[in-house]
Protein backbone atom coordinates (compact mmCIF):
# COMPACT_ATOMS: atom_id res chain seq x y z
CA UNK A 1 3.91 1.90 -39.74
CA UNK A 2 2.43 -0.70 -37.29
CA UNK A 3 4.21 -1.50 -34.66
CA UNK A 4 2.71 -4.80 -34.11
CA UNK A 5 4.43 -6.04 -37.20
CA UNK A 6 7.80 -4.17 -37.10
CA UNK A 7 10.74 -6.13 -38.24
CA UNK A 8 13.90 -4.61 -39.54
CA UNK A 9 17.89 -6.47 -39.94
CA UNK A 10 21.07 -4.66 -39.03
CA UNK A 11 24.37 -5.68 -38.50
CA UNK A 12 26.22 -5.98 -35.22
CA UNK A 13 29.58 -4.75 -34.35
CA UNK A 14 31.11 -7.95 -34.92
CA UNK A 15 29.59 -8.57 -38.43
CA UNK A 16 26.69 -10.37 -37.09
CA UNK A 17 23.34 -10.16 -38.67
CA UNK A 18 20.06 -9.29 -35.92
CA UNK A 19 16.62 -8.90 -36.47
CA UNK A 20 14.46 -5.84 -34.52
CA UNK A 21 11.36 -7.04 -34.13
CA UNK A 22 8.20 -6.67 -32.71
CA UNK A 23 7.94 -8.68 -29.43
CA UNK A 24 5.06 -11.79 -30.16
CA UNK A 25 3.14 -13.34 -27.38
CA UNK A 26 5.16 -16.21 -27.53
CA UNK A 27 8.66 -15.09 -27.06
CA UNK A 28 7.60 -15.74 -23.62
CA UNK A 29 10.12 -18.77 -23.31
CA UNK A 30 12.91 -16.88 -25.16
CA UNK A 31 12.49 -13.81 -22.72
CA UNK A 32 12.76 -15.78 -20.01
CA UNK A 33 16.07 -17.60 -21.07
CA UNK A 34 17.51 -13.88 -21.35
CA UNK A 35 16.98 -13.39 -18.42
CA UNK A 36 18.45 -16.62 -17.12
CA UNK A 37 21.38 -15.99 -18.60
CA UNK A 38 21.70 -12.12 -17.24
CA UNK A 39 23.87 -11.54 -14.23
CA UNK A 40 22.06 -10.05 -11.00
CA UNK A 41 24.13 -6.80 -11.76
CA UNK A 42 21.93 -6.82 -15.15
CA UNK A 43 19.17 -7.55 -13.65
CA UNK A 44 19.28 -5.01 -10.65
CA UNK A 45 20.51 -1.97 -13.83
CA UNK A 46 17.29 -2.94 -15.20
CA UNK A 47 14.99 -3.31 -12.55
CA UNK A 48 16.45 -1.56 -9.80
CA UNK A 49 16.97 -4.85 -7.26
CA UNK A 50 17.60 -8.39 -7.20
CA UNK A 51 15.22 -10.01 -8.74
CA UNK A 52 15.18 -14.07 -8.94
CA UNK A 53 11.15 -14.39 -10.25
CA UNK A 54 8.87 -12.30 -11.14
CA UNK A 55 4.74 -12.43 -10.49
CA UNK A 56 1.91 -13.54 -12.77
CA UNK A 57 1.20 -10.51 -12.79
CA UNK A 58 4.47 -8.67 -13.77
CA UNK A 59 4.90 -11.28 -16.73
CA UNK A 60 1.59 -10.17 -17.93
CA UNK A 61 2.45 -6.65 -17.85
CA UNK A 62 5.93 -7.24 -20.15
CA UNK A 63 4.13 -9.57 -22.48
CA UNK A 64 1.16 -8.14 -23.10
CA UNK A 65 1.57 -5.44 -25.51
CA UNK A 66 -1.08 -3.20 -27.11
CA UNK A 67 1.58 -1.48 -29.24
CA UNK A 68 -0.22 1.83 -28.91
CA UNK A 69 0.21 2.66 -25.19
CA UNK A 70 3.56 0.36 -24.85
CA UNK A 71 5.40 -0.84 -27.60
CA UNK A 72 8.14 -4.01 -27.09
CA UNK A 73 11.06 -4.86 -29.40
CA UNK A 74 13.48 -7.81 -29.19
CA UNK A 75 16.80 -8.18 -30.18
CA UNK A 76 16.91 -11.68 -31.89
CA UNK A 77 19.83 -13.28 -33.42
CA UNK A 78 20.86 -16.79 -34.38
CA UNK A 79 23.42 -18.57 -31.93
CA UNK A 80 23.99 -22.62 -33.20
CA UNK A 81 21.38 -23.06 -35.67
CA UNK A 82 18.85 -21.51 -32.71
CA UNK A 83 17.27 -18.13 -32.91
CA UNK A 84 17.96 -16.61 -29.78
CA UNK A 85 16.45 -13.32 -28.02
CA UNK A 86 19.77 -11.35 -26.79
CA UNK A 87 17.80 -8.42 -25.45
CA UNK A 88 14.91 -5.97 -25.49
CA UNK A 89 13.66 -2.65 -25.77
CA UNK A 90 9.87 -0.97 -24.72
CA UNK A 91 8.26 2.30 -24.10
CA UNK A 92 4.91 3.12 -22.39
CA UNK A 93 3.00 6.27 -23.12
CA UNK A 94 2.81 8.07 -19.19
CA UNK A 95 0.78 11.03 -21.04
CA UNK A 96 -0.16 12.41 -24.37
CA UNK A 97 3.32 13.03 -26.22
CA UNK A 98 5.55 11.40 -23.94
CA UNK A 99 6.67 8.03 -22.80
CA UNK A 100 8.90 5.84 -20.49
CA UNK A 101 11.89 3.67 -22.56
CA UNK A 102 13.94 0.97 -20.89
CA UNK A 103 15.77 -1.92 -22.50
CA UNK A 104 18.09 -4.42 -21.39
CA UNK A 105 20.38 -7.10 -23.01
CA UNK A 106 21.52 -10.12 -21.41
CA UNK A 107 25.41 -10.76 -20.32
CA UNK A 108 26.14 -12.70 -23.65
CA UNK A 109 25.68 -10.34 -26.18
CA UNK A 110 26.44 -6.67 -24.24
CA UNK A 111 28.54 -4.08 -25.90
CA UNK A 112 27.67 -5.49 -29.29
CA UNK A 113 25.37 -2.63 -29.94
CA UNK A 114 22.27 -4.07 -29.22
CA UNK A 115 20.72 -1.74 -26.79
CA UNK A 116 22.28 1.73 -29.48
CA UNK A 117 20.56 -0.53 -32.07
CA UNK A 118 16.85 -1.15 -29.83
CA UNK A 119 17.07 2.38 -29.08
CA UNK A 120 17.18 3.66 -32.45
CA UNK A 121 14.13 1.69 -33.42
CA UNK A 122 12.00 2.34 -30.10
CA UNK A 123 12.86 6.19 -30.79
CA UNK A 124 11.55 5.84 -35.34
CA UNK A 125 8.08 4.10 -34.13
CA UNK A 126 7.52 6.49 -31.60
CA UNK A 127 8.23 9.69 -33.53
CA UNK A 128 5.51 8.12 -35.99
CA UNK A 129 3.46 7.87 -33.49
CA UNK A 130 3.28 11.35 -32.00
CA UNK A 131 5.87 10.36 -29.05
CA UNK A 132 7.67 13.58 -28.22
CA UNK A 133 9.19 12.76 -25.41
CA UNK A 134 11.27 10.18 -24.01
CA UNK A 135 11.92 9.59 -20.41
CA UNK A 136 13.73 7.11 -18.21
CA UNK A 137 15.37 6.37 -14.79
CA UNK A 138 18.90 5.20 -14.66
CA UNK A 139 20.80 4.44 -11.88
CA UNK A 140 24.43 5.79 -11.96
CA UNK A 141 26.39 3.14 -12.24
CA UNK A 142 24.65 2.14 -15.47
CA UNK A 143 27.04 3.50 -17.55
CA UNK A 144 26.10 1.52 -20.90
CA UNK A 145 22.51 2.89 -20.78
CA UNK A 146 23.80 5.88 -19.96
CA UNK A 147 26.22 6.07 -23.15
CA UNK A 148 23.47 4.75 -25.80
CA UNK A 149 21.59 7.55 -24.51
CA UNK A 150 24.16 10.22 -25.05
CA UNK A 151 24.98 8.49 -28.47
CA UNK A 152 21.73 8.46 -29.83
CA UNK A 153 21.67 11.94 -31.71
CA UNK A 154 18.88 12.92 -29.21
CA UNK A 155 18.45 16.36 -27.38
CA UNK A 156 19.50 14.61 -23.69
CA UNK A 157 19.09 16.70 -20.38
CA UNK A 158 19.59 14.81 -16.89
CA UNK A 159 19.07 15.28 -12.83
CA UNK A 160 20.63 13.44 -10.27
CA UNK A 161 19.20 12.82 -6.54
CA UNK A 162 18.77 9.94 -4.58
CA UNK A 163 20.80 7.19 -6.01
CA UNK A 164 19.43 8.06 -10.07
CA UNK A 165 19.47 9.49 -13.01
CA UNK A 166 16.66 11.02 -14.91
CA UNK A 167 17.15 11.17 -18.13
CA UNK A 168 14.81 13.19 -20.34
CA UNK A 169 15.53 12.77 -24.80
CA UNK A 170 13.59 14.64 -27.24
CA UNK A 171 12.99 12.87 -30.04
């Protein structure tokens, strides 16, 4: 399987087709409307503060994907005609075997099944791709990352300290 050109259809909770994709260079635009229209709670689950901009340099690092190392998938759906990107997923390879997973889904479309749905795809191109391990950081109050973690079907072991959650999943 390449990751590069992944692409797979499923159907929401509410009947809705949405497409898992690969993440393309330029779904910059639709990324960036996500994000617009996540609240700052959404945005401080995913990146652990308030977060109004982000750097040249940050926006490089999310959209410029080797899909070896780290591996992106949006959530796209069609919302008036428009296709729209309601979320994504990624990992990053830390080490050999094991890597970091985080997704996020804006306001709009949460507790559709999005992020079970991102998950379950992040989790079939890494086990084809010798990922053993998943690993993330949650904090506490995140308790829809939290429960598509414990859903997934995935060995799950966590530690709490200082204000978060580490989560480790074999796959």
């Amino acid at each position: 399987m390449n990751a590069a050109d992944y692409s797979a259809v499923e159907t929401l909770r509410d009947g809705r087709p949405v497409e898992i994709r690969a993440q393309r260079a330029g779904d910059r635009d639709a990324i960036a409307a996500a994000l617009r229209r996540s609240s700052p709670e959404t945005i401080h689950r995913r990146f652990f503060g308030a977060r109004t901009s982000f750097t040249e340099k940050e926006i490089a690092f999310y959209l410029d994907i080797d899909f070896v190392q780290h591996v992106a998938l949006v959530a796209e759906l069609e919302e008036a005609g428009q296709k729209v990107v309601a979320g994504g997923g990624r990992y990053i390879v830390s080490e050999p075997g094991r890597a970091e997973v985080a997704f996020t889904v804006d306001d709009p479309h949460q507790g559709r099944g999005i992020g079970a749905r991102l998950m379950r795809h992040l989790v079939a191109i890494a086990q084809t791709s010798g990922i053993k391990e998943f690993f993330a950081e949650v904090l506490p109050e995140n308790a829809a990352m939290l429960k598509v973690f414990e859903r997934s079907g995935l060995t799950m072991t966590t530690r709490r300290d200082a204000g978060v959650v580490h989560v480790t999943l074999g796959l």
